[in-house]
C-alpha atoms as a PDB file:
ATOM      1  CA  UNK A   1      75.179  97.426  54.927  1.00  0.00           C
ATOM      2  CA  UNK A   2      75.631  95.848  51.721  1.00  0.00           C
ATOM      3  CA  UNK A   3      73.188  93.567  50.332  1.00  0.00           C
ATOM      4  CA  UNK A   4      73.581  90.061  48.367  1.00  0.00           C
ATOM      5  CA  UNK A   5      72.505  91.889  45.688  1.00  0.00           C
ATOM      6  CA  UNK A   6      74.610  94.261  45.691  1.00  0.00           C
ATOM      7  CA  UNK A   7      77.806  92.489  46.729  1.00  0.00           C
ATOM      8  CA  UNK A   8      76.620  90.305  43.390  1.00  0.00           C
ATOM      9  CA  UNK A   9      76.013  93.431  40.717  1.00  0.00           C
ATOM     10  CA  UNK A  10      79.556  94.996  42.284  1.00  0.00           C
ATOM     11  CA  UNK A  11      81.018  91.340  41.353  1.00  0.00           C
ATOM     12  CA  UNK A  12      81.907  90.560  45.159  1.00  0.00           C
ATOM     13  CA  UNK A  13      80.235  86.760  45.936  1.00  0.00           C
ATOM     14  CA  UNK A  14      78.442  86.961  49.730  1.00  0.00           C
ATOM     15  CA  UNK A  15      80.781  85.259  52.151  1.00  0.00           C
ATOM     16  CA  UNK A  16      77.860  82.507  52.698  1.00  0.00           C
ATOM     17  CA  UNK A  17      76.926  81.438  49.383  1.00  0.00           C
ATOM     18  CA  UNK A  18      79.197  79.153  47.467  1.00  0.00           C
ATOM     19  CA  UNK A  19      80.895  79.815  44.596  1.00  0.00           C
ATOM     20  CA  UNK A  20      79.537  78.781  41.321  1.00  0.00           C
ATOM     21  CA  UNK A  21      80.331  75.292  40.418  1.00  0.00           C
ATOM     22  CA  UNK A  22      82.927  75.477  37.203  1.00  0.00           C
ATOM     23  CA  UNK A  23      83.209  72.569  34.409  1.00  0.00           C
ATOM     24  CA  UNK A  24      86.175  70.174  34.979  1.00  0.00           C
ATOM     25  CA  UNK A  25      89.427  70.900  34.647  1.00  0.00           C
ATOM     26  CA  UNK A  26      90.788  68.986  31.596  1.00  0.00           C
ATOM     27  CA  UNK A  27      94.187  68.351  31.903  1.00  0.00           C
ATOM     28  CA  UNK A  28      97.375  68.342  29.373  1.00  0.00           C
ATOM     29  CA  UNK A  29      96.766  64.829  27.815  1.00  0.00           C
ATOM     30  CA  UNK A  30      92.671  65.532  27.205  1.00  0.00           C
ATOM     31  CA  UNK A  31      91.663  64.177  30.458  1.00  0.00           C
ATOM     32  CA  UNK A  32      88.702  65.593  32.492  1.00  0.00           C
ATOM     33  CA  UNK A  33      89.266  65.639  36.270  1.00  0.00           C
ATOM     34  CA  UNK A  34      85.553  64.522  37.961  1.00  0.00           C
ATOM     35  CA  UNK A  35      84.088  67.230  39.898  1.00  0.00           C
ATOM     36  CA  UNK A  36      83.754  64.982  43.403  1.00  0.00           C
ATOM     37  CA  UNK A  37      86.778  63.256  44.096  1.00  0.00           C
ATOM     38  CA  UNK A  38      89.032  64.366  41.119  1.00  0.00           C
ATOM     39  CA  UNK A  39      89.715  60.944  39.703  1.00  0.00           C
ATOM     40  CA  UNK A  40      90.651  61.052  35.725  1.00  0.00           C
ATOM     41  CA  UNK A  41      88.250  59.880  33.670  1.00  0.00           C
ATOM     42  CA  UNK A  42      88.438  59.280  29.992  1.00  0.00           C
ATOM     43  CA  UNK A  43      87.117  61.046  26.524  1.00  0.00           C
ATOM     44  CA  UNK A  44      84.306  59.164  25.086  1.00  0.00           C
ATOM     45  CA  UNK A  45      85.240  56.970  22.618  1.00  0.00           C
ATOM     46  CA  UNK A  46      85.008  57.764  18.545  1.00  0.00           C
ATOM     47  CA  UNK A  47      82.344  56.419  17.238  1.00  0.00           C
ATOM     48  CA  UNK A  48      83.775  55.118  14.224  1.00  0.00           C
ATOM     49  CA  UNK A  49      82.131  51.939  13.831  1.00  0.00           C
ATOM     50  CA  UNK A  50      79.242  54.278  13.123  1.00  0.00           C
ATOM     51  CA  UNK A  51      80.626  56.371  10.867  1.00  0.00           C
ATOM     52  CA  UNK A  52      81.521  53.361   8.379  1.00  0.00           C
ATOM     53  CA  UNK A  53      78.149  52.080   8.685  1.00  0.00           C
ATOM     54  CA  UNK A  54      76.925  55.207   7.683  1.00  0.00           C
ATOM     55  CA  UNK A  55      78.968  55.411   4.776  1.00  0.00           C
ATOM     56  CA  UNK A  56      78.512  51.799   3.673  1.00  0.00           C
ATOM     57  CA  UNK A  57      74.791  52.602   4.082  1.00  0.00           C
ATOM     58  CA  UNK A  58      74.894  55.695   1.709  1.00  0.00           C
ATOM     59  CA  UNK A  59      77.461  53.748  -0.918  1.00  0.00           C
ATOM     60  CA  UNK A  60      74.560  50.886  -1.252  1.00  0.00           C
ATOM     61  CA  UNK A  61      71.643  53.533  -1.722  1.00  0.00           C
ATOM     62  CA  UNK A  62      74.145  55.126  -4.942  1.00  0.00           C
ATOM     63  CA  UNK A  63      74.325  51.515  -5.864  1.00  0.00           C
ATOM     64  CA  UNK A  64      70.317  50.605  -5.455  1.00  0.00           C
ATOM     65  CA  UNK A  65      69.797  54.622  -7.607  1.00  0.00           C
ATOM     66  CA  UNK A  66      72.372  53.390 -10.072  1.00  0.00           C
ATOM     67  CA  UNK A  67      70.635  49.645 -10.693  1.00  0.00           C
ATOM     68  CA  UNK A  68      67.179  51.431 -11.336  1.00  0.00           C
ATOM     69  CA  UNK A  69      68.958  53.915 -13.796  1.00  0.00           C
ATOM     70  CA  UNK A  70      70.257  50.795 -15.554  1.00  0.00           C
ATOM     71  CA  UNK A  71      66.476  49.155 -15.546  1.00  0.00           C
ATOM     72  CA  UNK A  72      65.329  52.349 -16.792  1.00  0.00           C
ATOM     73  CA  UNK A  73      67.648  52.145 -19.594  1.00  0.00           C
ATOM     74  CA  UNK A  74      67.017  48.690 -19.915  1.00  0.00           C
ATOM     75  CA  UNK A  75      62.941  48.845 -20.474  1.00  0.00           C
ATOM     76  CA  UNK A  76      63.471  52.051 -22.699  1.00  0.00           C
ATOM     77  CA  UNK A  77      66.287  49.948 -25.075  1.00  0.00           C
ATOM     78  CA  UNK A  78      63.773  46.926 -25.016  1.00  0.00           C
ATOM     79  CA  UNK A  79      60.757  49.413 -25.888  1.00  0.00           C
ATOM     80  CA  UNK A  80      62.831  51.715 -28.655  1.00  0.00           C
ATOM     81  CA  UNK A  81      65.104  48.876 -30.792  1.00  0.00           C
ATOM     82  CA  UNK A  82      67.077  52.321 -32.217  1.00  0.00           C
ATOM     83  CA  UNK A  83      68.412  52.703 -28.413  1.00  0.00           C
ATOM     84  CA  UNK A  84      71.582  51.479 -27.631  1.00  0.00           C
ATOM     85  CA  UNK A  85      72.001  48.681 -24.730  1.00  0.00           C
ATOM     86  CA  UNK A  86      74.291  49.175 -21.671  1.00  0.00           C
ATOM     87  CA  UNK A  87      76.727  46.292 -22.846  1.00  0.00           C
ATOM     88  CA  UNK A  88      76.899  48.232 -26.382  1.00  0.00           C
ATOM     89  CA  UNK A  89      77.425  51.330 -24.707  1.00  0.00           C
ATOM     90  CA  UNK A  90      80.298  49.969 -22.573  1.00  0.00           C
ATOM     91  CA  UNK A  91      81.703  48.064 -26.032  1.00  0.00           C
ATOM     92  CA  UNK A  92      81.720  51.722 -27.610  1.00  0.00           C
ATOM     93  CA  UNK A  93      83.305  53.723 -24.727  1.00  0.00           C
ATOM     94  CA  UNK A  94      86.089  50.834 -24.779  1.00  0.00           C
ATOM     95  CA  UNK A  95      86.689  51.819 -28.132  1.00  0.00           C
ATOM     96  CA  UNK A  96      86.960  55.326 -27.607  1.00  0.00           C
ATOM     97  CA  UNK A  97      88.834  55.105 -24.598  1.00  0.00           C
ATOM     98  CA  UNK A  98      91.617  52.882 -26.236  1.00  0.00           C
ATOM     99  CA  UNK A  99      92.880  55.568 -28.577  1.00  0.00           C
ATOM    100  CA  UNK A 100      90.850  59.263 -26.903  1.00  0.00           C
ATOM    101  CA  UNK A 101      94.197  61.597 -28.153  1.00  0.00           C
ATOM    102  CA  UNK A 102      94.241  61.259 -31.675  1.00  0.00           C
ATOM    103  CA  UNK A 103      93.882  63.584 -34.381  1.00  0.00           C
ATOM    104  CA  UNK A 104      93.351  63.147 -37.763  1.00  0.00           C
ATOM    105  CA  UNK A 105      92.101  66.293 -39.026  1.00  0.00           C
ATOM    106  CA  UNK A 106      89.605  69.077 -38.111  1.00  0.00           C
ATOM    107  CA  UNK A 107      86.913  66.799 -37.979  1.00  0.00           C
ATOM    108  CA  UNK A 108      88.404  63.942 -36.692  1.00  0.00           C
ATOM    109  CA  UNK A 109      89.515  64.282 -32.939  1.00  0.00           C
ATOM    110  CA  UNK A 110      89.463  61.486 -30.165  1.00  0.00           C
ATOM    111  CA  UNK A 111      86.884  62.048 -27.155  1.00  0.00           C
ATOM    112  CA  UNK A 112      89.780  63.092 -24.837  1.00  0.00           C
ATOM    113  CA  UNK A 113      90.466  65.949 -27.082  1.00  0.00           C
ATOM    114  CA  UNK A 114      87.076  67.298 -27.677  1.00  0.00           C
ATOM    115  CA  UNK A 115      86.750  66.937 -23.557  1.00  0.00           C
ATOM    116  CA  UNK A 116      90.025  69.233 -23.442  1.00  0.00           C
ATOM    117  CA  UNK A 117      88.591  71.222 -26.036  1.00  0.00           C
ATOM    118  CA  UNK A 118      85.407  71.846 -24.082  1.00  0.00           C
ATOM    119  CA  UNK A 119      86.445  71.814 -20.611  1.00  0.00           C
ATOM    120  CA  UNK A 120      89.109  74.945 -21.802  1.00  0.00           C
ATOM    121  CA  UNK A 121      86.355  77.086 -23.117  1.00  0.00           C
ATOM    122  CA  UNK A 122      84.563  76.333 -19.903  1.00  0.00           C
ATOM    123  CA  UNK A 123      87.506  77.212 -17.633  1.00  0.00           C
ATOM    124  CA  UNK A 124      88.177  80.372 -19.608  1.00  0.00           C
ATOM    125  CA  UNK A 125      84.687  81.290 -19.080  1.00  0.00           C
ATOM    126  CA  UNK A 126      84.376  79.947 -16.175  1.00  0.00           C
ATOM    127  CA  UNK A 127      87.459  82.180 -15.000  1.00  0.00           C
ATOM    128  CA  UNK A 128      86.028  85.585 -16.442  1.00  0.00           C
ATOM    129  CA  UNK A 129      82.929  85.255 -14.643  1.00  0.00           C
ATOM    130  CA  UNK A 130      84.365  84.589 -11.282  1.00  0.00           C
ATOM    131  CA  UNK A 131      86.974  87.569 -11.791  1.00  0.00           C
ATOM    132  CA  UNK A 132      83.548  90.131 -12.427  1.00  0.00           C
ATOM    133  CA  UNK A 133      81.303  88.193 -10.534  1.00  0.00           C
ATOM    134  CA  UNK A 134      82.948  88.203  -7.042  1.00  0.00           C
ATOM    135  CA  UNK A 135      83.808  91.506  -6.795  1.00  0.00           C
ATOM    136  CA  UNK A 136      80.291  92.495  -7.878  1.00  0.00           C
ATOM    137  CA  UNK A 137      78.356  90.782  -5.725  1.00  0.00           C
ATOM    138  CA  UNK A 138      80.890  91.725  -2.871  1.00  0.00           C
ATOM    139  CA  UNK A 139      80.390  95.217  -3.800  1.00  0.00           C
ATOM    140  CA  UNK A 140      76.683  94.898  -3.974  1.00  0.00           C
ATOM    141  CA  UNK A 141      76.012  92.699  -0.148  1.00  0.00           C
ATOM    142  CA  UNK A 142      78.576  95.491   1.267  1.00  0.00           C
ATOM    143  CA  UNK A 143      76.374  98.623  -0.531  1.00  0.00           C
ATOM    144  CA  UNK A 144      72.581  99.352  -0.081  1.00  0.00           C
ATOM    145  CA  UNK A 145      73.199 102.041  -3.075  1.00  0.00           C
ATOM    146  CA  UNK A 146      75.423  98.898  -5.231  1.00  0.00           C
ATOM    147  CA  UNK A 147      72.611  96.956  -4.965  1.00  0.00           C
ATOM    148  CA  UNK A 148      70.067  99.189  -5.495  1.00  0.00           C
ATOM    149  CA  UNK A 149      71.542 100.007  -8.751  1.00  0.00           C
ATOM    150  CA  UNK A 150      73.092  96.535  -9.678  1.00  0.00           C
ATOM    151  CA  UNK A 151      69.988  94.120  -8.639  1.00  0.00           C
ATOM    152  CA  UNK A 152      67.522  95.691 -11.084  1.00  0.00           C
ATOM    153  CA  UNK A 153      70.350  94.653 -14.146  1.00  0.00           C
ATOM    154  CA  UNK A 154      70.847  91.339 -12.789  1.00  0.00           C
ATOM    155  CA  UNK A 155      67.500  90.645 -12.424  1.00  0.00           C
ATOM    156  CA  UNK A 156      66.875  91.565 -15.960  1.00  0.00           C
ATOM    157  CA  UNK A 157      69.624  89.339 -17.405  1.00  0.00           C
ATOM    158  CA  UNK A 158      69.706  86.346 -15.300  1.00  0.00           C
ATOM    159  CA  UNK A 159      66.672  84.786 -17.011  1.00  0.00           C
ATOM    160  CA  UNK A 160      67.781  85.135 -20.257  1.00  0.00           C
ATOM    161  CA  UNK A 161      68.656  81.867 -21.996  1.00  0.00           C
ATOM    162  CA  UNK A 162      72.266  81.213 -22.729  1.00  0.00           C
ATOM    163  CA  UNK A 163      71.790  80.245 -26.244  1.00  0.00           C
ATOM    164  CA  UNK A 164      70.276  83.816 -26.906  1.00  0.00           C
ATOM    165  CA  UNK A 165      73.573  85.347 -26.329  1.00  0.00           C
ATOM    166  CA  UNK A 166      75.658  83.349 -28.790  1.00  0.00           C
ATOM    167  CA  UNK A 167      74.524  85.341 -32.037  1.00  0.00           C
ATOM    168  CA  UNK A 168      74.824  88.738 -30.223  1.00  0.00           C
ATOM    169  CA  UNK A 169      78.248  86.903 -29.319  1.00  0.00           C
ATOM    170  CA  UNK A 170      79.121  85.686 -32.802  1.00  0.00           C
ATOM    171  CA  UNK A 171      78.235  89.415 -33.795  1.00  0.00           C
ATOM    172  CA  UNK A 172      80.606  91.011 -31.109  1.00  0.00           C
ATOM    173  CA  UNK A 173      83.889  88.365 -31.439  1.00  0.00           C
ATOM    174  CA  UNK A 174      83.384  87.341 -35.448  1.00  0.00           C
ATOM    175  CA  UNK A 175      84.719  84.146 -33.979  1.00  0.00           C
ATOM    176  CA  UNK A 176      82.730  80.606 -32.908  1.00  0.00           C
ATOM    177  CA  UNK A 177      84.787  79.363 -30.490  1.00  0.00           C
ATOM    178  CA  UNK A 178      85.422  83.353 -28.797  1.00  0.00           C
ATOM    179  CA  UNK A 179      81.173  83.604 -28.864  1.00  0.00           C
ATOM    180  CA  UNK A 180      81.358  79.575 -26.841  1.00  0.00           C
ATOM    181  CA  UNK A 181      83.673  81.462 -23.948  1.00  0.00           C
ATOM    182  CA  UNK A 182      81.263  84.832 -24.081  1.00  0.00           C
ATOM    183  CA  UNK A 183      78.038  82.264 -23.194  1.00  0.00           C
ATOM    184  CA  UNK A 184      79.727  80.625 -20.796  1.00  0.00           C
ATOM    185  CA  UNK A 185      80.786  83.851 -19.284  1.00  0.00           C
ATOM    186  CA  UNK A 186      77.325  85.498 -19.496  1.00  0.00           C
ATOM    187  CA  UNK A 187      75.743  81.927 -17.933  1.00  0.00           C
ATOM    188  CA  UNK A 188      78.376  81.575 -15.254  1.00  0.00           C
ATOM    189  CA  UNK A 189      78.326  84.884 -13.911  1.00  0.00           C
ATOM    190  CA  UNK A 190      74.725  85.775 -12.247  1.00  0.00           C
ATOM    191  CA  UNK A 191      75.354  82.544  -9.267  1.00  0.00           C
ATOM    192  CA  UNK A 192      78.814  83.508  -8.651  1.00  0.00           C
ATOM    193  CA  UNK A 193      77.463  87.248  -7.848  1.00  0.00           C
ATOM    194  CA  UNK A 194      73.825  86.897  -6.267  1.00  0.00           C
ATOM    195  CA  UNK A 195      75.306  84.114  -4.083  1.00  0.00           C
ATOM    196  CA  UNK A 196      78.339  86.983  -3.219  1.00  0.00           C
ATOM    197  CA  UNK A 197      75.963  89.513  -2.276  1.00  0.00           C
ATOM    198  CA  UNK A 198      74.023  87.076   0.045  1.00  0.00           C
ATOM    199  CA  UNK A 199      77.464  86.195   2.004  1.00  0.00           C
ATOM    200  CA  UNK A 200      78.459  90.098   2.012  1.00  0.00           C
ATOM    201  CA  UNK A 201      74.992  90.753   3.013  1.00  0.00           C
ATOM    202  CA  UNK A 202      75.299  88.500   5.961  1.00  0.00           C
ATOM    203  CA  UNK A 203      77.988  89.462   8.263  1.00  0.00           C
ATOM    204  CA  UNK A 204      76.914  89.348  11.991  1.00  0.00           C
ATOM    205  CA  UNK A 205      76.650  92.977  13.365  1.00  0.00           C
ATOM    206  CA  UNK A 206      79.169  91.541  16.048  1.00  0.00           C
ATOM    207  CA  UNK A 207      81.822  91.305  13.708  1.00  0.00           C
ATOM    208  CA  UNK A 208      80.865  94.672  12.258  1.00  0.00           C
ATOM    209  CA  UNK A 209      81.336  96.072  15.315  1.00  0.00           C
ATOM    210  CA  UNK A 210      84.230  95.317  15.837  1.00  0.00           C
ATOM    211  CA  UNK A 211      85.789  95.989  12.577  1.00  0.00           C
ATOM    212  CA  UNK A 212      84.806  99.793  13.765  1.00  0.00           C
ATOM    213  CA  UNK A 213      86.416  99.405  17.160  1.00  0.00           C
ATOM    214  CA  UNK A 214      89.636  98.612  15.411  1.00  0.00           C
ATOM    215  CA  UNK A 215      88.833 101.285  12.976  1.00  0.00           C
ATOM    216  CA  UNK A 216      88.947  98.866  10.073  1.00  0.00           C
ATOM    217  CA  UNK A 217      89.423 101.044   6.749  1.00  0.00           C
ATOM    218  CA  UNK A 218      87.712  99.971   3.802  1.00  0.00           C
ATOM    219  CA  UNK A 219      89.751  97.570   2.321  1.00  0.00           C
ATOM    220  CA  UNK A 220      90.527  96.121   5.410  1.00  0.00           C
ATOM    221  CA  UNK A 221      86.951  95.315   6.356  1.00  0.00           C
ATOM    222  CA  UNK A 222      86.727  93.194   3.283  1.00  0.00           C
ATOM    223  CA  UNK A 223      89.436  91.767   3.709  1.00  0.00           C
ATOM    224  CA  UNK A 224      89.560  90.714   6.794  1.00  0.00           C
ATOM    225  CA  UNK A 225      85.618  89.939   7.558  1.00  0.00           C
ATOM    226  CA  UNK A 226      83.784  90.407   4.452  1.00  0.00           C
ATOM    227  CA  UNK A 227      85.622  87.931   2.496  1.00  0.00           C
ATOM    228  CA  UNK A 228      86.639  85.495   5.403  1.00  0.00           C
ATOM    229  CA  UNK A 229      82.755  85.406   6.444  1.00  0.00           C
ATOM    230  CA  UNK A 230      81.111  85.472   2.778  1.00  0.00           C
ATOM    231  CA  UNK A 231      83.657  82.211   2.099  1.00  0.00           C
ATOM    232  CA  UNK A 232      81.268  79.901   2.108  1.00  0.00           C
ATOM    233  CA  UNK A 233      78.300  81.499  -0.063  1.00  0.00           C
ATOM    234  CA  UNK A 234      81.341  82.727  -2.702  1.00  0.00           C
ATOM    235  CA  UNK A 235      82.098  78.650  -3.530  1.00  0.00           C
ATOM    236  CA  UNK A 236      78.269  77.753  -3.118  1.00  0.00           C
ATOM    237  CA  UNK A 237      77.976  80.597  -6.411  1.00  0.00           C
ATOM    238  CA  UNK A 238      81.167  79.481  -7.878  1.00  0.00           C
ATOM    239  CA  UNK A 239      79.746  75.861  -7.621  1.00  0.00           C
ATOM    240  CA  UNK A 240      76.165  76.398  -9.408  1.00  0.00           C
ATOM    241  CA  UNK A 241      78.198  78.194 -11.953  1.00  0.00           C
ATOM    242  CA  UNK A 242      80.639  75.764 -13.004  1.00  0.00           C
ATOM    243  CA  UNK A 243      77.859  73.203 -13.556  1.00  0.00           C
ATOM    244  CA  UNK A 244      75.790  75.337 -15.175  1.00  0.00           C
ATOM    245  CA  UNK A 245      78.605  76.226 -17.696  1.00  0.00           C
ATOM    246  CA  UNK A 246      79.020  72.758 -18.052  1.00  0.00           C
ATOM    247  CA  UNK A 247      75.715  71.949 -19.316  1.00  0.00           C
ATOM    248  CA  UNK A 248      75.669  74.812 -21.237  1.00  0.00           C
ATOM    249  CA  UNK A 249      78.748  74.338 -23.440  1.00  0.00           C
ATOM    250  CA  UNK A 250      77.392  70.883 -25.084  1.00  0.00           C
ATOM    251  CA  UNK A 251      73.995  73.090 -26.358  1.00  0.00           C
ATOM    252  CA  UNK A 252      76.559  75.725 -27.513  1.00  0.00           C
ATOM    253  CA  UNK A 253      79.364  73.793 -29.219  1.00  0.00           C
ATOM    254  CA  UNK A 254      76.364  72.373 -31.013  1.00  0.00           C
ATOM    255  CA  UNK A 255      75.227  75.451 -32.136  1.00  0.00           C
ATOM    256  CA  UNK A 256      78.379  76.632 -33.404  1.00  0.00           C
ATOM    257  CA  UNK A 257      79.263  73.776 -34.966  1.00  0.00           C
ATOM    258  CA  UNK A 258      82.802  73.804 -33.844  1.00  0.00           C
ATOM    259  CA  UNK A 259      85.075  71.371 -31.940  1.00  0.00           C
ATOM    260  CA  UNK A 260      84.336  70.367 -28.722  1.00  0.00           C
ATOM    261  CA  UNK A 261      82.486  67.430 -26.843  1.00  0.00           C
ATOM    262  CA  UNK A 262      78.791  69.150 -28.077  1.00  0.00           C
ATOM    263  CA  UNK A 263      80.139  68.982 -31.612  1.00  0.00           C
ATOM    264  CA  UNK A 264      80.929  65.302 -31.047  1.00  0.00           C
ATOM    265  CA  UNK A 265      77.590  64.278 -29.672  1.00  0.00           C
ATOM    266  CA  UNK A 266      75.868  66.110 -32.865  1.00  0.00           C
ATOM    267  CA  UNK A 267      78.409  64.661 -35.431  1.00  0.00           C
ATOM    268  CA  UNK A 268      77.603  61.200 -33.958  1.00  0.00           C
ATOM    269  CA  UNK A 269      74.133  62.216 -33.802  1.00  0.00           C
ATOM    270  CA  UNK A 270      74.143  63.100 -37.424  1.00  0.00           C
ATOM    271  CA  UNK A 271      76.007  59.968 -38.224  1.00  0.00           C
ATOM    272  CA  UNK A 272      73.568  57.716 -36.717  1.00  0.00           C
ATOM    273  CA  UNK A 273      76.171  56.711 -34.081  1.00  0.00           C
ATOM    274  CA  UNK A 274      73.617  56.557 -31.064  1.00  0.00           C
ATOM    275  CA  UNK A 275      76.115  54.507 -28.677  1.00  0.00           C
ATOM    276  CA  UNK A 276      78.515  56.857 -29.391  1.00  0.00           C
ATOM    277  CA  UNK A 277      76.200  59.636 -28.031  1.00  0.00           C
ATOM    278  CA  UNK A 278      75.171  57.844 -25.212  1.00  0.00           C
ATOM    279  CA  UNK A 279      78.933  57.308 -24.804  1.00  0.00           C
ATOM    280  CA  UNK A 280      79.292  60.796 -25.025  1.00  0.00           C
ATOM    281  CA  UNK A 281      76.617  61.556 -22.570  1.00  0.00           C
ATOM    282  CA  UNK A 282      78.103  59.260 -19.866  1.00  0.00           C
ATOM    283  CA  UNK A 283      81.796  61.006 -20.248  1.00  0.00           C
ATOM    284  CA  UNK A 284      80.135  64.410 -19.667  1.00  0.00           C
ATOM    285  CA  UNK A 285      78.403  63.308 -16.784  1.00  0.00           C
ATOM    286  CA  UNK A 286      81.295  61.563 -15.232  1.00  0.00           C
ATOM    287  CA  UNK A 287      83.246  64.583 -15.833  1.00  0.00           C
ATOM    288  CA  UNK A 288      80.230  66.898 -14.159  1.00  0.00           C
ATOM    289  CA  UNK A 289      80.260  64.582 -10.885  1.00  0.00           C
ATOM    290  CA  UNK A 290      83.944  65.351 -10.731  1.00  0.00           C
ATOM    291  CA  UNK A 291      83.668  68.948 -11.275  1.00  0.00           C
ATOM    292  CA  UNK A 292      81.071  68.848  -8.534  1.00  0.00           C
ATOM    293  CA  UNK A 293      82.454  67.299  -6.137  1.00  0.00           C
ATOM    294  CA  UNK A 294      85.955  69.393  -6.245  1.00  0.00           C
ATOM    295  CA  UNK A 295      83.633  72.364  -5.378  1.00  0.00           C
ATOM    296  CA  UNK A 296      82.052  70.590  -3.129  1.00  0.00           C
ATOM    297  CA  UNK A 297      85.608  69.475  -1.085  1.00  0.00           C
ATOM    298  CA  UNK A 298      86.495  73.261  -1.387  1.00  0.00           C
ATOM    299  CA  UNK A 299      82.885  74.696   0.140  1.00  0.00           C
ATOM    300  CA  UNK A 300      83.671  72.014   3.217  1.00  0.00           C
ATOM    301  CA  UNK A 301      87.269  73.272   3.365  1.00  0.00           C
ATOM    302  CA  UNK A 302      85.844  76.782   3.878  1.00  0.00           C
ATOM    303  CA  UNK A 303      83.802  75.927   6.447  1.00  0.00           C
ATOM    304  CA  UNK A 304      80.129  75.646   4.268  1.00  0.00           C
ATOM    305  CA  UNK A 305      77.876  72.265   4.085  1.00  0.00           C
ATOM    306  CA  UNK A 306      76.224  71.373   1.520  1.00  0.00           C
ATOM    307  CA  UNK A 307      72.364  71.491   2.049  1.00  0.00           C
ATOM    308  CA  UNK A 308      71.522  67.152   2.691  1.00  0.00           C
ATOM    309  CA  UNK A 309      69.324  65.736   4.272  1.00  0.00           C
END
């Protein structure tokens, strides 16, 4: 005679227990059938109301950070007469924003140019570092022996500051503006490839497994569930990169002395233009919060959230 449990571990229910209650049917149009007399009932509303609330709630916060950035600046232009006010500030970006494409000369470039100027270097660096740094640090979360040999190199590098590479660059390239890219390149690359490793590094066992069922070959493991699953933690690196490079090309186009939005801020500097720095220094920014927050649509659109509160 067969016993309850047994009927159960062969799979067969005992013909006197019920069957396991199941969740509700939900039918074609999205609505759930009850589970005592079958009547229809509908999806819970959206919540939208909340969601704008929300939203209004974290646009008046930005506002309240922005006002005591503008005190701040206030009490510091009041303290410091040589300190330009925000009215003077927004007098001087008018003017450079009327006419930002001219150019006059070597020297003499509008603001839109020099951002051009800068935000190329930064792309082509930008670009180089990604193209290493991806496959690297893929190469590295997917190999104990990659890493073992690659970690000890990065970890020697990585702290080194970026302005320390731009002789050894000038040495190298004979050229300024070549030796800008190389820093950006050297500066952009360790993110991109210790955040790569961590999203190789990560990839459930599940998933492993059954890349081997299918008998995945190399290639087609990273393809198809290294890089899908490491997503995330590639745009997170390619994110702290780009604004990285971004801070780092104003300390480097100073350096060099060459065209670019860091020359600008040091010509004005040197021309005792301070407005026209702090103009300077509000552009970059506003350009930096864009940057940022492209990367930061892409990381959402691959399925990663940035770390809020």
């Amino acid at each position: 005679m067969t016993t309850h449990s047994g009927r159960a571990a062969a799979g067969v229910l005992p013909q006197d227990e019920p069957a396991p209650e199941t969740a509700p049917a939900e039918t074609a149009s999205g609505v759930r059938a009850g589970a005592a007399g079958g009547t229809a009932t509908p999806p819970p509303p959206r919540r939208t109301g909340g969601l704008v609330r929300t939203a209004a709630a974290g646009f008046a916060w930005s506002l309240v950070g922005l006002a005591v950035l503008v005190g701040l600046w206030l009490w510091a232009a009041d303290s410091t007469p040589e300190l330009p006010t925000p009215p003077e500030v927004l007098d001087k970006l008018g003017d450079l924003l009327s006419d930002p494409f001219y150019d006059r000369g070597p020297g003499d470039k509008g603001i839109g140019l020099q951002l051009l100027t800068s935000l190329r270097r930064v792309f082509t660096g930008f670009a180089l570092a990604a193209a290493v740094g991806i496959p690297l640090g893929l190469l590295m979360g997917g190999s104990k022996r990659a890493w073992q040999a690659a970690n000890p190199v990065v970890q020697l590098l990585r702290p080194v500051s970026p302005l320390a590479w731009f002789p050894l660059g000038l040495v190298v390239l004979k050229d300024a503006p070549q030796a800008a890219v190389f820093v950006i390149f050297v500066t952009a690359l360790w993110p991109t490839v210790l955040n790569t490793a961590a999203g190789a590094a990560s990839v459930p066992e599940d998933q492993r497994n059954v890349a081997r069922v299918f008998r995945f070959g190399r290639v087609a493991y990273v393809r198809h569930v290294m890089v899908p699953h490491s997503l995330p933690s590639i745009v997170t690196g390619l994110r702290l990169s780009m604004g990285i490079a971004w801070m780092v090309i104003v300390a480097v186009e100073m350096l060099s002395g060459s065209t670019g939005i860091g020359s600008f801020v040091w010509n004005s500097y040197n021309g005792g233009d301070l407005a026209e720095v702090v103009s300077a220094i509000v552009l970059i920014g506003a350009v930096g919060f864009a940057l940022d927050m492209f990367f930061l649509w892409l990381l959402r659109l691959t399925g990663g959230k940035a770390a809020t509160p």
